[in-house]
Protein backbone atom coordinates (compact mmCIF):
# COMPACT_ATOMS: atom_id res chain seq x y z
CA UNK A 1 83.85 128.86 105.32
CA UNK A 2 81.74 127.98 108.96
CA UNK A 3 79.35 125.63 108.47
CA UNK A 4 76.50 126.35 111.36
CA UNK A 5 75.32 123.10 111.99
CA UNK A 6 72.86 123.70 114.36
CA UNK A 7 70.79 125.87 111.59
CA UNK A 8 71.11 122.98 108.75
CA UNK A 9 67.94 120.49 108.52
CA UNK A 10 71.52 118.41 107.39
CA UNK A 11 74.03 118.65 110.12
CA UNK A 12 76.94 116.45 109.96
CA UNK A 13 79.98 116.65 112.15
CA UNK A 14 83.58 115.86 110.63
CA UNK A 15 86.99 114.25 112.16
CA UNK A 16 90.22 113.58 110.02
CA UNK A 17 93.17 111.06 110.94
CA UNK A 18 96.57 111.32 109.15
CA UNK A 19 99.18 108.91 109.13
CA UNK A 20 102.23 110.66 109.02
CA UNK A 21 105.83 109.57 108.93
CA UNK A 22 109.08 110.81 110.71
CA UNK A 23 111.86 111.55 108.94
CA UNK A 24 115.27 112.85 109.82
CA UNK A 25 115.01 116.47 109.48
CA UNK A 26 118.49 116.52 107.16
CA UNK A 27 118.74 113.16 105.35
CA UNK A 28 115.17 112.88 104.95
CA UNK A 29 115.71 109.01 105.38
CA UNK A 30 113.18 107.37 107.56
CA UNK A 31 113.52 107.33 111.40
CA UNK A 32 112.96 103.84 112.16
CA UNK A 33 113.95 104.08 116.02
CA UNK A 34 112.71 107.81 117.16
CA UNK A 35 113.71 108.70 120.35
CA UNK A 36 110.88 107.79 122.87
CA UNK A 37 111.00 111.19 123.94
CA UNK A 38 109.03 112.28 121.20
CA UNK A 39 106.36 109.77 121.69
CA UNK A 40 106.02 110.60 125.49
CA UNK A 41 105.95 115.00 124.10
CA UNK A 42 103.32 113.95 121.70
CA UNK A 43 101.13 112.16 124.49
CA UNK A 44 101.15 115.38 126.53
CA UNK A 45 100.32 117.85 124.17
CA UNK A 46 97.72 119.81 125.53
CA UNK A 47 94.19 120.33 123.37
CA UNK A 48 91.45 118.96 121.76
CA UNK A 49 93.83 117.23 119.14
CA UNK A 50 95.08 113.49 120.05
CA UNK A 51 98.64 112.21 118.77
CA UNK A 52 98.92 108.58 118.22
CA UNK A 53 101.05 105.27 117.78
CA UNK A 54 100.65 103.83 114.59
CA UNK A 55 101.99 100.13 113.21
CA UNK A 56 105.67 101.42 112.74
CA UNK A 57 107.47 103.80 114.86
CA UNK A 58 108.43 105.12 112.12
CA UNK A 59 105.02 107.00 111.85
CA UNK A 60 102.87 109.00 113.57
CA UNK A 61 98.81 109.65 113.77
CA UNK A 62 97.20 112.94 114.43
CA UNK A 63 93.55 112.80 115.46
CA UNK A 64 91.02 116.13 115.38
CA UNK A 65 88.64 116.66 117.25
CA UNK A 66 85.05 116.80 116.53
CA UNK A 67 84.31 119.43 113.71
CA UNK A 68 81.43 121.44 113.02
CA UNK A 69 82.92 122.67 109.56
CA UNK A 70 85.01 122.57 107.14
CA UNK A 71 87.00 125.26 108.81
CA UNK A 72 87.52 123.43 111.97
CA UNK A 73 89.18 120.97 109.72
CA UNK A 74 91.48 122.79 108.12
CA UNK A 75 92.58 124.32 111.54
CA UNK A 76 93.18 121.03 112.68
CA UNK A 77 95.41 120.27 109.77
CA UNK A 78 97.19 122.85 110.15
CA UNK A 79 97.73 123.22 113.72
CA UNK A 80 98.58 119.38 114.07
CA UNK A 81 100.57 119.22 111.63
CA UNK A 82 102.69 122.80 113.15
CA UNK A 83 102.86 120.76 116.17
CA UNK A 84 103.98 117.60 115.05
CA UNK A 85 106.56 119.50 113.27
CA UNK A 86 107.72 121.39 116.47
CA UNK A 87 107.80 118.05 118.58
CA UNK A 88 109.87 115.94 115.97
CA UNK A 89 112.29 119.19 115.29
CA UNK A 90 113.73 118.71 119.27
CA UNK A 91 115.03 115.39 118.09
CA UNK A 92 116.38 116.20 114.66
CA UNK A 93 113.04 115.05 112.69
CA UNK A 94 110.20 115.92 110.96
CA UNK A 95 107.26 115.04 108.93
CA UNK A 96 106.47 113.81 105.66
CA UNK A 97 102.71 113.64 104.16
CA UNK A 98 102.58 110.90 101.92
CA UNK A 99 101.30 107.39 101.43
CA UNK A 100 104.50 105.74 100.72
CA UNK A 101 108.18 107.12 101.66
CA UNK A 102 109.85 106.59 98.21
CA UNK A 103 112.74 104.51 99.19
CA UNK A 104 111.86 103.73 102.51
CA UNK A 105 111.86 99.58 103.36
CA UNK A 106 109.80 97.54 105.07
CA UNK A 107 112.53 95.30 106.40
CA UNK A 108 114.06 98.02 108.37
CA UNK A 109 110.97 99.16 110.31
CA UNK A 110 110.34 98.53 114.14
CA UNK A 111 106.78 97.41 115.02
CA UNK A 112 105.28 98.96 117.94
CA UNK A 113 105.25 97.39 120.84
CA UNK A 114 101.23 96.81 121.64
CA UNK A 115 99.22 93.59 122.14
CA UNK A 116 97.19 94.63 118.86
CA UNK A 117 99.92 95.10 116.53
CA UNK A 118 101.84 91.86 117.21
CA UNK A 119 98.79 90.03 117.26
CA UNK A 120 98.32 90.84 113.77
CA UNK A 121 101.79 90.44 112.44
CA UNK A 122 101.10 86.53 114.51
CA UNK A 123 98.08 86.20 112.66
CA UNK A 124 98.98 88.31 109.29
CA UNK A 125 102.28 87.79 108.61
CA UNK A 126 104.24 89.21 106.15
CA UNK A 127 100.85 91.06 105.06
CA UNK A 128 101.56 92.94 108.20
CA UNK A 129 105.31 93.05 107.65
CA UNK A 130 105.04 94.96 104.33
CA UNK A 131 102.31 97.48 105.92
CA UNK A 132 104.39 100.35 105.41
CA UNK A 133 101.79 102.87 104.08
CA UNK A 134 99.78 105.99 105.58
CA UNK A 135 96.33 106.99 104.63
CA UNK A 136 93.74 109.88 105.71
CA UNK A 137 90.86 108.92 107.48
CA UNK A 138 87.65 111.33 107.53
CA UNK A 139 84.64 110.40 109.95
CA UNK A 140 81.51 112.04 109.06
CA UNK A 141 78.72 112.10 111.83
CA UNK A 142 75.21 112.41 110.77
CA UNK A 143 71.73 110.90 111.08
CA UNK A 144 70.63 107.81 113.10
CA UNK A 145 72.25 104.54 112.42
CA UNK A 146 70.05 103.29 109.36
CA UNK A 147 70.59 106.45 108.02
CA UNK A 148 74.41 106.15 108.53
CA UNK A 149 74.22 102.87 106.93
CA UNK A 150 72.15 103.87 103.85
CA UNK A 151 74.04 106.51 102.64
CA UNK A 152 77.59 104.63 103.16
CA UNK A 153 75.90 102.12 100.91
CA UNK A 154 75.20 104.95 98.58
CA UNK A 155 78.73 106.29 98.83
CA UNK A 156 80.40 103.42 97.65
CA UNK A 157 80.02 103.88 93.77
CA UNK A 158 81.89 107.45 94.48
CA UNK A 159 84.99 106.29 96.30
CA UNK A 160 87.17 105.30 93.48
CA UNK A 161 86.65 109.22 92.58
CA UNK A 162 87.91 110.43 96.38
CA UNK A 163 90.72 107.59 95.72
CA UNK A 164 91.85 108.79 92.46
CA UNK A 165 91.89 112.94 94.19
CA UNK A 166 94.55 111.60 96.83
CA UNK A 167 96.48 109.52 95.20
CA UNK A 168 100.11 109.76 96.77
CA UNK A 169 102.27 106.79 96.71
CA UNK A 170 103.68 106.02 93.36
CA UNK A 171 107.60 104.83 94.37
CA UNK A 172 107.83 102.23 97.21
CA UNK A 173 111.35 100.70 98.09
CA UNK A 174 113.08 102.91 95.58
CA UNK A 175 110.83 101.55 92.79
CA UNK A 176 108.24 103.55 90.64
CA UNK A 177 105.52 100.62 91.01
CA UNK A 178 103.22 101.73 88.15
CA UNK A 179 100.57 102.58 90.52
CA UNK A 180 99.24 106.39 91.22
CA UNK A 181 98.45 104.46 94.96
CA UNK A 182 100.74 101.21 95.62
CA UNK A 183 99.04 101.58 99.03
CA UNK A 184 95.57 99.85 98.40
CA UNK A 185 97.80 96.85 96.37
CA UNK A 186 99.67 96.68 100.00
CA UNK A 187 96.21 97.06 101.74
CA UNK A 188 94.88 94.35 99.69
CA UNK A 189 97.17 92.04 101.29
CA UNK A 190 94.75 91.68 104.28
CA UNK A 191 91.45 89.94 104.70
CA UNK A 192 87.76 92.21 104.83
CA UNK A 193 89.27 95.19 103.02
CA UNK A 194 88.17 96.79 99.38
CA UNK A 195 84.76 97.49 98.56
CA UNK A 196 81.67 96.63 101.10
CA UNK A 197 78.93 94.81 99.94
CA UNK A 198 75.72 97.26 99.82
CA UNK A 199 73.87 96.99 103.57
CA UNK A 200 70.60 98.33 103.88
CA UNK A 201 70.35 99.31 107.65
CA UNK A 202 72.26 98.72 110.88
CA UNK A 203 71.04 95.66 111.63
CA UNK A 204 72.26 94.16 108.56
CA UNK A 205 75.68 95.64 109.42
CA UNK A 206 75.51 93.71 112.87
CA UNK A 207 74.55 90.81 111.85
CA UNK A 208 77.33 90.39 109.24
CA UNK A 209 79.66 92.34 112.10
CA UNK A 210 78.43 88.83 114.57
CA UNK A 211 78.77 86.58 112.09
CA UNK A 212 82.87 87.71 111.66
CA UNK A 213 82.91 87.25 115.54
CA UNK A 214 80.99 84.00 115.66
CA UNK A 215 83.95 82.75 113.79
CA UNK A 216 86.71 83.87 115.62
CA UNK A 217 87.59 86.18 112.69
CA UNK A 218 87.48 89.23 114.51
CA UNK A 219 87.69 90.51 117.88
CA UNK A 220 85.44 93.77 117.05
CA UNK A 221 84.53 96.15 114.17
CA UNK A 222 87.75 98.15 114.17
CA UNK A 223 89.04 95.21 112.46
CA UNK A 224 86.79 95.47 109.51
CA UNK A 225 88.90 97.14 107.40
CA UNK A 226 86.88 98.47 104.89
CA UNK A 227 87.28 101.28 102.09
CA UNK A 228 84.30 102.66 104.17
CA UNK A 229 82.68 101.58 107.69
CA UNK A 230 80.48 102.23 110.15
CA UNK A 231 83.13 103.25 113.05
CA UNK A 232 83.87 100.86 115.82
CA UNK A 233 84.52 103.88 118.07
CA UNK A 234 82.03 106.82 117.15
CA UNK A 235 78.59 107.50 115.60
CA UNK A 236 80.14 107.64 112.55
CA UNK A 237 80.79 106.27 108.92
CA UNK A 238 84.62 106.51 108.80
CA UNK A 239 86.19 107.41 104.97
CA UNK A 240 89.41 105.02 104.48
CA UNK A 241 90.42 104.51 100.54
CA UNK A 242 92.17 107.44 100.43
CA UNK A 243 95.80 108.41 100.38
CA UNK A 244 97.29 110.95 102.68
CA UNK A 245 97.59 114.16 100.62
CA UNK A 246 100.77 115.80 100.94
CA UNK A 247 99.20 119.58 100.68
CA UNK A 248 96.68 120.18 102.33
CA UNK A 249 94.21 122.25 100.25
CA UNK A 250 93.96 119.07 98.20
CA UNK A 251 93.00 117.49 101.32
CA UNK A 252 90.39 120.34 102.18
CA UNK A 253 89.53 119.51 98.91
CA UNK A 254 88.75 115.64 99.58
CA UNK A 255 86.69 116.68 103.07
CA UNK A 256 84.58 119.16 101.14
CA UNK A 257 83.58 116.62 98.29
CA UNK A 258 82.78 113.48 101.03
CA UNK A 259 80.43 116.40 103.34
CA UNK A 260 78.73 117.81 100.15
CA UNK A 261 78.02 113.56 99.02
CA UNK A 262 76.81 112.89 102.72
CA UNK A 263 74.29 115.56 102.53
CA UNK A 264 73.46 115.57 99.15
CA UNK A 265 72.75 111.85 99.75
CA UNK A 266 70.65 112.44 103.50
CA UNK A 267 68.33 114.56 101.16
CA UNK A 268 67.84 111.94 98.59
CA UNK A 269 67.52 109.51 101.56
CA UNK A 270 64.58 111.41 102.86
CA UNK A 271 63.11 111.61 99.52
CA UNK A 272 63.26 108.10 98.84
CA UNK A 273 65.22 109.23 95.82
CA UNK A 274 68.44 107.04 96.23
CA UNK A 275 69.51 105.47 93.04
CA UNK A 276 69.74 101.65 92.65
CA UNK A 277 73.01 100.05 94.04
CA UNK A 278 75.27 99.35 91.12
CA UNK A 279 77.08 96.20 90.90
CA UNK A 280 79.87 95.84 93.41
CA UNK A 281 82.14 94.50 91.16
CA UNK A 282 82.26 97.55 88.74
CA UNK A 283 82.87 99.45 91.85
CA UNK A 284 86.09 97.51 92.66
CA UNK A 285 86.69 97.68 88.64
CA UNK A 286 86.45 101.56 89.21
CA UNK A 287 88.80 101.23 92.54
CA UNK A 288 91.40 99.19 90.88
CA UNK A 289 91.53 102.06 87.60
CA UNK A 290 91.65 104.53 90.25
CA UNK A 291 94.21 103.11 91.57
CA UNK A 292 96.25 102.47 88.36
CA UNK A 293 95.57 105.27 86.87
CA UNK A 294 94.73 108.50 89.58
CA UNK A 295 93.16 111.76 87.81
CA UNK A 296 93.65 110.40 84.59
CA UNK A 297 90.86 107.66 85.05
CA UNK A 298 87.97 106.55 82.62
CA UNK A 299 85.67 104.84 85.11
CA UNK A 300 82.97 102.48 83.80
CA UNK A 301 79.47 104.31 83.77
CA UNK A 302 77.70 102.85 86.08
CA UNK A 303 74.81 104.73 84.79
CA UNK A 304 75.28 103.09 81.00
CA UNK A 305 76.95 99.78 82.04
CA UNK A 306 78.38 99.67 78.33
CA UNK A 307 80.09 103.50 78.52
CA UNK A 308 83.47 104.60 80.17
CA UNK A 309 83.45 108.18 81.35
CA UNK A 310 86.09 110.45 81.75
CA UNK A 311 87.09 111.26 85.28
CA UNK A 312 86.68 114.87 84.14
CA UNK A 313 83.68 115.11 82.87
CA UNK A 314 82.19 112.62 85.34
CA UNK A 315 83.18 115.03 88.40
CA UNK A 316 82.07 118.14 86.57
CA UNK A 317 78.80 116.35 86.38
CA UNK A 318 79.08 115.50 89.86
CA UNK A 319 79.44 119.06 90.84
CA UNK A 320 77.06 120.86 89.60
CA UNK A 321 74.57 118.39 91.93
CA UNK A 322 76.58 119.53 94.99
CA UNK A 323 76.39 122.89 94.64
CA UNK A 324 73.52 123.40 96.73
CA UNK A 325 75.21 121.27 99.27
CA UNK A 326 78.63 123.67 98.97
CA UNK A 327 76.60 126.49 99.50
CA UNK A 328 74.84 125.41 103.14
CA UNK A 329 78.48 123.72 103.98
CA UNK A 330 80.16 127.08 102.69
CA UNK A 331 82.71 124.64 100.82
CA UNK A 332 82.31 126.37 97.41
CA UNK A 333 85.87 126.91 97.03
CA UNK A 334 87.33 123.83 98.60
CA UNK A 335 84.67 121.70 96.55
CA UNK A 336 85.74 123.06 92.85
CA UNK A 337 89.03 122.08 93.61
CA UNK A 338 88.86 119.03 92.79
CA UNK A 339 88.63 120.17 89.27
CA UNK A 340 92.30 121.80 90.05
CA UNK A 341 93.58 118.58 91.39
CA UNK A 342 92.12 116.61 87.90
CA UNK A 343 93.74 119.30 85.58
CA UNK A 344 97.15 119.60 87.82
CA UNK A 345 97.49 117.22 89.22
CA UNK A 346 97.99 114.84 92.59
CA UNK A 347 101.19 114.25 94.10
CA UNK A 348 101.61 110.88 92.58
CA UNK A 349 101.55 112.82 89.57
CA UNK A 350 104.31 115.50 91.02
CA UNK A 351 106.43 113.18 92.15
CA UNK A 352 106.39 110.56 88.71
CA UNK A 353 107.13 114.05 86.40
CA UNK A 354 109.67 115.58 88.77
CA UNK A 355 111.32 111.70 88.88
CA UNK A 356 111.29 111.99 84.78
CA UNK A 357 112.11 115.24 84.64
CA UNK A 358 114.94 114.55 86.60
CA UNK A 359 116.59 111.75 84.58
CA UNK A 360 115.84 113.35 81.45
CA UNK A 361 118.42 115.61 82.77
CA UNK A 362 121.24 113.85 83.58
CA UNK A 363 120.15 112.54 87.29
CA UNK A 364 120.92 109.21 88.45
CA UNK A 365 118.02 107.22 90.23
CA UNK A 366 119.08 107.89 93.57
CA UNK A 367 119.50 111.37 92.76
CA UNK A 368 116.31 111.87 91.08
CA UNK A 369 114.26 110.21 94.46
CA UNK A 370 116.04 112.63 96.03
CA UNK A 371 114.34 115.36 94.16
CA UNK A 372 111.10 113.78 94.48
CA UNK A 373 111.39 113.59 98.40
CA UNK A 374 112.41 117.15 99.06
CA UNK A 375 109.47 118.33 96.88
CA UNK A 376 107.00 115.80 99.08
CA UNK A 377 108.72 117.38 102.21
CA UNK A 378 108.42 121.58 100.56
CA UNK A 379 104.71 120.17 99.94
CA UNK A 380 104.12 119.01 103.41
CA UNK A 381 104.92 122.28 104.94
CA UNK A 382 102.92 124.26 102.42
CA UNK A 383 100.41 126.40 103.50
CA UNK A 384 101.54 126.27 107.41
CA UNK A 385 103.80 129.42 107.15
CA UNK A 386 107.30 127.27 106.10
CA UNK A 387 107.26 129.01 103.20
């Protein structure tokens, strides 16, 4: 599974972010106050992995290092998220991988003291207030900047598909929203997120990037908050609309599928062989399905602009034009997965049939959550030797 980048005419590097959040280690109830202890033992871990405030202190963000392959990121996953649960464990917490804690509220939550944050709950509000959600970031280095650009552009009519593979945060406050991801309904509470409009080279990115500071809107392009961006901080376009997924071979998953697009779509780049930008709007049709509805999507075809597909049959199709790309990333295994995740499953799915299952059987409400938060905690530990 080593990808050799140095031997690809392709190379792309690869970095993941995941919002976590800390839980006690019995209750499983949200830690709203941990003690700073923690924070201080997570600032002095030693390696090439980075441990982060996020908006709440309720949550944590682990950063990986630069990646060569997909290997490197599953060793980061791993190893970060062994460590994370080692550090939490000396003050009677842990971890949970998931976009939304199911009965965890917003009004209880303790921002984090930086200039940053409580500028944007001044300027935000409640939008701010109600941010209680986690997602997984993936950065993907390749090419020069025009390059970047033009294949983020490219990208965008295929990340309503990465959404619907992640999708983890169907309860919020102790309610089953509807939603396989409330998150991007609680993202979509803030200004210059969703879809981008299609950019055509890095000088069209600036100049809409100086007209937002010409304004006063923005301080810089981290605050571009975009389903997908051009990073503010690397050489990099930076994945955002997904979920964080609670196991992480569905994540592995995820990171195989965006590599194998990014090259797939440098080659077609090269070619001149990029296909025509569809219509932004069917994009953010596709998001908002996605959304609603996780692996059990029909997307509009944005090849027959009168035909919905199934989300099926549309990855299959999508598949068989990565393989090539699989092969050089040695991703094979991690890319077919996604079928796995369409037939099985995401844990938005898990959690709504275990919730059902539950109070088809007797369980109260409380008592089914329950259920459904120990599984997203056994889940969170699988596959890093827990069980």
């Amino acid at each position: 599974m080593n990808i050799k980048t140095t031997r690809d005419e392709f190379p792309i590097t690869l970095g993941v972010e995941e919002e976590l959040f800390l839980v006690d280690s019995e209750t499983y109830d949200l830690v709203s106050d941990p003690d700073p202890g923690f924070f201080d033992d997570c600032k002095n871990v030693e390696g090439p992995h980075k441990y982060v405030h996020e908006l709440f202190r309720s949550q944590i963000e682990s950063n990986s290092h630069v990646c060569n392959s997909t290997n490197e990121v599953h060793q980061f996953l791993v190893e970060s998220r062994n460590t994370l649960i080692e550090l939490a464990d000396r003050y009677g917490a842990t971890i949970m991988a998931a976009s939304t804690h199911p009965t965890g509220s917003w009004q209880s939550q303790i921002t984090t003291p930086m200039e940053r944050y409580e500028r944007f709950t001044e300027i935000y509000q409640a939008s701010v207030r109600r941010f209680f959600i986690s997602g997984m970031h993936i950065h993907a280095g390749f090419g020069d900047r025009d390059i970047r650009v033009r294949v983020m552009t490219a990208l965008r009519r295929y990340l309503p598909l990465l959404h619907a593979l992640s999708t983890s945060s169907p309860f919020a406050a102790g309610n089953e929203t509807g939603f396989k991801s409330y998150r991007l309904t609680l993202v979509g509470g803030l200004p210059r997120t969703g879809i981008p409009g299609p950019l055509h080279s890095h000088a069209d990115y600036d100049e809409l990037l100086q007209a937002y500071r010409a304004m006063n809107f923005i301080t810089d392009g981290s605050e571009l908050w975009w389903d997908i961006r051009p990073s503010h901080s690397f050489p990099t376009i930076e994945l955002r609309i997904c979920d964080v997924c609670t196991r992480i071979k569905d994540a592995m998953s995820i990171v195989a599928l965006y590599a194998c697009l990014i090259r797939w779509l440098m080659r077609k780049e090269q070619k001149g062989e990029l296909l025509p930008e569809p219509m932004t709007e069917i994009i953010m049709e596709n998001r908002w399905i996605a959304q609603r509805y996780g692996v059990f999507s029909f997307f509009g075809d944005q090849n027959n602009e009168s035909e919905r597909i199934d989300i099926d049959d549309f990855t299959k199709a999508l598949l068989d034009q990565l393989i090539d790309d699989a092969h050089a990333l040695n991703c094979v295994e991690e890319l077919y997965r996604c079928t796995t995740i369409i037939r099985e499953g995401t844990c938005a799915d898990r959690q709504i049939d275990l919730y059902r299952m539950e109070k088809l059987n007797g369980s109260t409400h409380q008592e089914a959550l329950a259920k459904v938060i120990e599984m997203i905690m056994g889940d969170t530990q699988s596959g890093l030797g827990y069980q």
